[in-house]
C-alpha atoms as a PDB file:
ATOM      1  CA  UNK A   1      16.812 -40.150  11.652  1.00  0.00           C
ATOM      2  CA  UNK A   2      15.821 -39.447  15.776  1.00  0.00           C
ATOM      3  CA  UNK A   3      18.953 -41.860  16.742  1.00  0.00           C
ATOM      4  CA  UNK A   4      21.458 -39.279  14.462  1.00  0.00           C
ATOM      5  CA  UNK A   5      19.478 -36.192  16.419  1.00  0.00           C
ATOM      6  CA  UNK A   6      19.414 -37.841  19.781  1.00  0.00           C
ATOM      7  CA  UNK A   7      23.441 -38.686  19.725  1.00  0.00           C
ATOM      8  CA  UNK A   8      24.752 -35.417  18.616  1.00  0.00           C
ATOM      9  CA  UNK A   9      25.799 -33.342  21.924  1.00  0.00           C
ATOM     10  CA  UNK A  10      23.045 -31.027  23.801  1.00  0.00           C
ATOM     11  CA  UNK A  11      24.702 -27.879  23.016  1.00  0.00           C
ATOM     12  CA  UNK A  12      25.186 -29.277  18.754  1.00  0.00           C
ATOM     13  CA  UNK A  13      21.630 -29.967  18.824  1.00  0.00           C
ATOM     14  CA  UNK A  14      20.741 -26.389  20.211  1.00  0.00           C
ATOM     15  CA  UNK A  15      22.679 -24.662  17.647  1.00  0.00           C
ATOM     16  CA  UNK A  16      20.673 -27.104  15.108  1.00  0.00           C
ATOM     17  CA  UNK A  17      17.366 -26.395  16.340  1.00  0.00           C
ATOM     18  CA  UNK A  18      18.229 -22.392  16.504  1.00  0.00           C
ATOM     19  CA  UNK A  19      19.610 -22.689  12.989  1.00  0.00           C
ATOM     20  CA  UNK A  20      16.011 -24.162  11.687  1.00  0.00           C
ATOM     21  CA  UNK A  21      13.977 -22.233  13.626  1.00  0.00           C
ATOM     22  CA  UNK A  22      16.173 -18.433  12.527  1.00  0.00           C
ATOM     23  CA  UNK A  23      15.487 -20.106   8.795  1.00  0.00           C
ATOM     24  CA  UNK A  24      11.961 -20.533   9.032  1.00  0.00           C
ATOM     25  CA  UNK A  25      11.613 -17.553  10.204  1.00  0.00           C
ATOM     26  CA  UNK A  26      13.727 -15.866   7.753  1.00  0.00           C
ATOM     27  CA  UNK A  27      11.768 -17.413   5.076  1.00  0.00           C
ATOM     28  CA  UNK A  28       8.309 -16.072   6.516  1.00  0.00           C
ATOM     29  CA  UNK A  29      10.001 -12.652   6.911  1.00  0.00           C
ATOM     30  CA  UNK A  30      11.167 -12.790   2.446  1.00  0.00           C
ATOM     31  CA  UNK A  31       7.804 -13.772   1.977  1.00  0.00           C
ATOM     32  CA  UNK A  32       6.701  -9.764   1.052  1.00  0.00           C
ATOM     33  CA  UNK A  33       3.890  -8.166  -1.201  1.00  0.00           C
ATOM     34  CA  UNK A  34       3.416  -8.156  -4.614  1.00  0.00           C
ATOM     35  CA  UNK A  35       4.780  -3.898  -5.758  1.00  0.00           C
ATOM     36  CA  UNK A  36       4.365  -2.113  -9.146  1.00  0.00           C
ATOM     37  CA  UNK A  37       6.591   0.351 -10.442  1.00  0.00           C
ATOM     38  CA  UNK A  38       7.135   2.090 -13.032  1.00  0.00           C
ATOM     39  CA  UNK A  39       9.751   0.210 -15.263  1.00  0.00           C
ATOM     40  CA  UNK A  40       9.591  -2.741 -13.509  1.00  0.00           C
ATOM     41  CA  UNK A  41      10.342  -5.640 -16.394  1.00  0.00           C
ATOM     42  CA  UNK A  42       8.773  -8.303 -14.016  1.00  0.00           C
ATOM     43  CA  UNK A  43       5.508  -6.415 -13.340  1.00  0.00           C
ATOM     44  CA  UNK A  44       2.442  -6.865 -15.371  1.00  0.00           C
ATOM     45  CA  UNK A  45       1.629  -2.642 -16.116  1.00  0.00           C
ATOM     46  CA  UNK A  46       4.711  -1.264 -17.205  1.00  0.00           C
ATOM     47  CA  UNK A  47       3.551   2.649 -16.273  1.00  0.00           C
ATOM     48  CA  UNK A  48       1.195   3.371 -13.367  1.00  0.00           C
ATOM     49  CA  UNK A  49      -0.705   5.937 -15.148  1.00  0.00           C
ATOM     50  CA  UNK A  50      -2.163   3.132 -17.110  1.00  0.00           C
ATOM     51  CA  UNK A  51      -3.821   2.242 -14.409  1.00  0.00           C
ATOM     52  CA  UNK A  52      -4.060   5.578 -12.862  1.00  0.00           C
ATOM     53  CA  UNK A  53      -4.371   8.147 -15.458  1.00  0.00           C
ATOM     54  CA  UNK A  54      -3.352  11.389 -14.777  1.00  0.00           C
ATOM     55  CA  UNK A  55      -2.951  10.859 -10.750  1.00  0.00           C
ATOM     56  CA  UNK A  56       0.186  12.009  -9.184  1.00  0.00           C
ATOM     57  CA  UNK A  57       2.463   9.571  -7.367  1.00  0.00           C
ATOM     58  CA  UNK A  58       5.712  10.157  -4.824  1.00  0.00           C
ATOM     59  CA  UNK A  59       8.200   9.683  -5.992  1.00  0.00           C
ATOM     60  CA  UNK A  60       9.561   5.965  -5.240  1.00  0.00           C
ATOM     61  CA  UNK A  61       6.170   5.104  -4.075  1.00  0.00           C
ATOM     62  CA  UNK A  62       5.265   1.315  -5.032  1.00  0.00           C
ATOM     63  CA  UNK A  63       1.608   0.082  -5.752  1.00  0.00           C
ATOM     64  CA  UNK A  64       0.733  -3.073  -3.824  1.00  0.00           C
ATOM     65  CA  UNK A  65      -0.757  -4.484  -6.513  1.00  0.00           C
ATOM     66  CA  UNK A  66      -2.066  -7.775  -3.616  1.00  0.00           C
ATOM     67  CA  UNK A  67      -3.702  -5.333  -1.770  1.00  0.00           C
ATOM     68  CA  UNK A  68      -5.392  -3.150  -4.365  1.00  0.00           C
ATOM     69  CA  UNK A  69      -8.690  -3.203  -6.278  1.00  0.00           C
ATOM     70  CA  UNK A  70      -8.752  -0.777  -9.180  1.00  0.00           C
ATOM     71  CA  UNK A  71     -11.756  -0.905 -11.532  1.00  0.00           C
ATOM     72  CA  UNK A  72     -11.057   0.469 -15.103  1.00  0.00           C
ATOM     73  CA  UNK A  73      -8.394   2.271 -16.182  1.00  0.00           C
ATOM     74  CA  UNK A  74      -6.979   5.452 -17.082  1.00  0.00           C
ATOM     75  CA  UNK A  75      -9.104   8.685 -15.497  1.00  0.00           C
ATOM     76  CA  UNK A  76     -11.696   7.045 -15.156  1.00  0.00           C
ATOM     77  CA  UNK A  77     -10.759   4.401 -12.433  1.00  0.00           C
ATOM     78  CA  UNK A  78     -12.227   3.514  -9.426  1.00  0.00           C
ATOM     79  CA  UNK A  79     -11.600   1.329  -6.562  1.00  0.00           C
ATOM     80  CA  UNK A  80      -8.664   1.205  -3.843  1.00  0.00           C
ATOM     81  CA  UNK A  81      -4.792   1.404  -4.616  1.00  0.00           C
ATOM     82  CA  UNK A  82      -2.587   0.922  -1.662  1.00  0.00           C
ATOM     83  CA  UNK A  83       1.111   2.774  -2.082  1.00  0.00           C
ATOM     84  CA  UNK A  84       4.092   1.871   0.168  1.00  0.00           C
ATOM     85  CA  UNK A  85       5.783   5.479  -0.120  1.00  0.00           C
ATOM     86  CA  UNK A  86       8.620   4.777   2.018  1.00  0.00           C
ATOM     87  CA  UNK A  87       9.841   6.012   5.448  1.00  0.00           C
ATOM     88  CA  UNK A  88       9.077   9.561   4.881  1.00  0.00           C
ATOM     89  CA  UNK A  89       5.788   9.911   5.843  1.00  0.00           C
ATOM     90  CA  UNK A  90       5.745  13.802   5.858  1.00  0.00           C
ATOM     91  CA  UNK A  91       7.272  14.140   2.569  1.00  0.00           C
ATOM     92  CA  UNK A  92       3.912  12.093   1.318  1.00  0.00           C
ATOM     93  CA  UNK A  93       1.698  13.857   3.546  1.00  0.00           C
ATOM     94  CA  UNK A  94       2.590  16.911   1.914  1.00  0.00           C
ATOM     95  CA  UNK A  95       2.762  15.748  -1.520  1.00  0.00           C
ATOM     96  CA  UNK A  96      -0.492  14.530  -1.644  1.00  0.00           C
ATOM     97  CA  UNK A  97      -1.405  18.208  -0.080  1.00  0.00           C
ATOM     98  CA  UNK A  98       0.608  20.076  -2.450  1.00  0.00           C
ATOM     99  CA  UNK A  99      -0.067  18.317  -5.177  1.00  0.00           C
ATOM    100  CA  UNK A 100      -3.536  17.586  -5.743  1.00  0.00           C
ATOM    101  CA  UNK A 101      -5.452  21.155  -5.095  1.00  0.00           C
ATOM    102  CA  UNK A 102      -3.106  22.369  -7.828  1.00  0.00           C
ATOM    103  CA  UNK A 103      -4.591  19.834 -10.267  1.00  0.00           C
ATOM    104  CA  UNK A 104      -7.815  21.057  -9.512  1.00  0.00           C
ATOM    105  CA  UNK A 105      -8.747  18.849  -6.479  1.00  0.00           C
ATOM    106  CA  UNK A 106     -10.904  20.437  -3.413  1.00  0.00           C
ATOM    107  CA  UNK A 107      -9.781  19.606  -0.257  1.00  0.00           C
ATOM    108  CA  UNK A 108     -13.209  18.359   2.084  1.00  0.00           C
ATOM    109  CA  UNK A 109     -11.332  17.588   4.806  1.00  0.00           C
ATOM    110  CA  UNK A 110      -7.864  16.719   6.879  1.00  0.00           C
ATOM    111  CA  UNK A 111      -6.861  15.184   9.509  1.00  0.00           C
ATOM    112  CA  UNK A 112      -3.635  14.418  10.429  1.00  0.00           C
ATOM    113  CA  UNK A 113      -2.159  11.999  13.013  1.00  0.00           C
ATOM    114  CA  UNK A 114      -0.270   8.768  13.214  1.00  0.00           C
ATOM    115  CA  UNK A 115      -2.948   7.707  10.515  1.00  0.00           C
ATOM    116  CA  UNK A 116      -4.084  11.086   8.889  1.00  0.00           C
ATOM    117  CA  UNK A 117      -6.854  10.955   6.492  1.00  0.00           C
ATOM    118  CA  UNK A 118      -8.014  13.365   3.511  1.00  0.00           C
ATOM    119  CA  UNK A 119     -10.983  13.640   1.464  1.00  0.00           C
ATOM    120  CA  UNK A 120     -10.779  15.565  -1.919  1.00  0.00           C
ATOM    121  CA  UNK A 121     -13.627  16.060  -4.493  1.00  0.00           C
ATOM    122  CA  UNK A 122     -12.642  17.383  -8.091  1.00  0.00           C
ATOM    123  CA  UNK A 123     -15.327  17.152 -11.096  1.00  0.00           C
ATOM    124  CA  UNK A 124     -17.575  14.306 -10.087  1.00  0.00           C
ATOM    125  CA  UNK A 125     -15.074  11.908  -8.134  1.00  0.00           C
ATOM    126  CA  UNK A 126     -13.983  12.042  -4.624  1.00  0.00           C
ATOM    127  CA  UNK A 127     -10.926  10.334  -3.653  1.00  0.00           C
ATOM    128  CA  UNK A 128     -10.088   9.805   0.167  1.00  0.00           C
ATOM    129  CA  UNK A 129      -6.474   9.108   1.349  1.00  0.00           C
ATOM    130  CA  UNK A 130      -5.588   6.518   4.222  1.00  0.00           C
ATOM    131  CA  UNK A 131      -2.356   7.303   5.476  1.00  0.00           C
ATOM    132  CA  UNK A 132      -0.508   5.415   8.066  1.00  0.00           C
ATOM    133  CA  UNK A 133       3.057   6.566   9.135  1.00  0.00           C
ATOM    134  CA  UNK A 134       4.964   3.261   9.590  1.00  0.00           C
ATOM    135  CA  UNK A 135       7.725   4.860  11.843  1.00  0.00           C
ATOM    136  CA  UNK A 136      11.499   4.579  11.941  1.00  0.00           C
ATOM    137  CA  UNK A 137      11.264   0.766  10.950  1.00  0.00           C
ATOM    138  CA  UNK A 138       9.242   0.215   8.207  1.00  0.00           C
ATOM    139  CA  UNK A 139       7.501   2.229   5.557  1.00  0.00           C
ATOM    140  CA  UNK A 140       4.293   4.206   5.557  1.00  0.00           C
ATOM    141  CA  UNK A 141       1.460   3.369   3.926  1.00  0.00           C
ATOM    142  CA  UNK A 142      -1.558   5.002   1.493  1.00  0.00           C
ATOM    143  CA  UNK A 143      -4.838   3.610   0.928  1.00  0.00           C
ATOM    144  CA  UNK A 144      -6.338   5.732  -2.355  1.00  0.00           C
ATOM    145  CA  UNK A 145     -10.127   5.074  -2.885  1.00  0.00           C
ATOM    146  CA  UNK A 146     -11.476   6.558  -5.776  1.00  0.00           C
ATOM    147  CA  UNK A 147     -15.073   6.680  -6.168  1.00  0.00           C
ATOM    148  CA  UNK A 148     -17.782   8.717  -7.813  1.00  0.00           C
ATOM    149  CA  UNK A 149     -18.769  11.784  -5.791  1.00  0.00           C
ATOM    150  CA  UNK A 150     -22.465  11.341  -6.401  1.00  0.00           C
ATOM    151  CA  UNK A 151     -23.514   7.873  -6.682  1.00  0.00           C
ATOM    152  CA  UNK A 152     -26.704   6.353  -5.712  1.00  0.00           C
ATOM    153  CA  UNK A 153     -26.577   4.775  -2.335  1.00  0.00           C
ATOM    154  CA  UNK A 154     -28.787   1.890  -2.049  1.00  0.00           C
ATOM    155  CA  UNK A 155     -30.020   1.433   1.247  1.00  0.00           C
ATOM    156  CA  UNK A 156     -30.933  -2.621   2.060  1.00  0.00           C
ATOM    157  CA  UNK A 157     -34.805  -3.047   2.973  1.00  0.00           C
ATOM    158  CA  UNK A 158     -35.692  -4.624   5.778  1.00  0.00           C
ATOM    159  CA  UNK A 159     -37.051  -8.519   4.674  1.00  0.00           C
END
């Protein structure tokens, strides 16, 4: 197969090797994460609050289910869900503000940024918010972790 390569002329074999190498990279670049939504027919949970419970989403946001850990089910969850919410990183900034001290959440703390974080304590769980604003080009991202507000820390001894 070299001889075929080596006669074809300089500038063909440019054009070839540009061609492969804009392919492979277009396949790396299809190559995305595994998303939950609500309705999807191809994903596993057909409703997030079966995973979730009762927690509010954005609207449009997508759970990335590869990059998630969620323990249990229902209210009663724990673990981390990651949500691409889209460009609008404001809109689920404010959501998540909005939304969750009128179901009862506390707000512990906030601070915002290019990644903001918030801490919010309701009943016995705490649930801290990861937010990174993915700019003009590509869409912002929240890490969830839900935990219980009051469990035992066990601190390693010393061997």
């Amino acid at each position: 197969m070299a001889p075929v390569v080596s006669s074809l002329p300089r500038s063909l074999r440019s054009a070839c090797l540009a061609a492969l190498l804009a392919c492979g990279l277009l396949g790396c670049a299809s190559q995305g994460s595994t998303t939950l939504a609500a309705g999807d027919p191809n994903s596993q949970v057909q409703n997030p609050t079966q995973l979730l419970g009762q927690l509010p989403l954005p609207a449009g946001s997508l759970i990335r289910a590869d990059q998630s850990l969620i323990i249990g089910a229902g209210d009663n969850w724990v673990g981390r869900v990651v949500l691409d919410v889209g460009r609008d990183f404001d809109a689920a900034f404010r959501f998540f503000l909005d939304t969750y001290p009128a179901q009862g959440w506390t707000v512990v703390s906030v601070i915002r940024g290019k990644t903001s974080f918030m801490v919010m304590t309701r009943q016995e769980r705490t649930a801290t918010f990861e937010m990174v604003d993915g700019g003009v080009m590509s869409s912002s991202l929240v890490s969830l972790t839900m935990a219980p507000r009051n469990a035992a820390v066990m601190v390693p001894k010393k061997p």
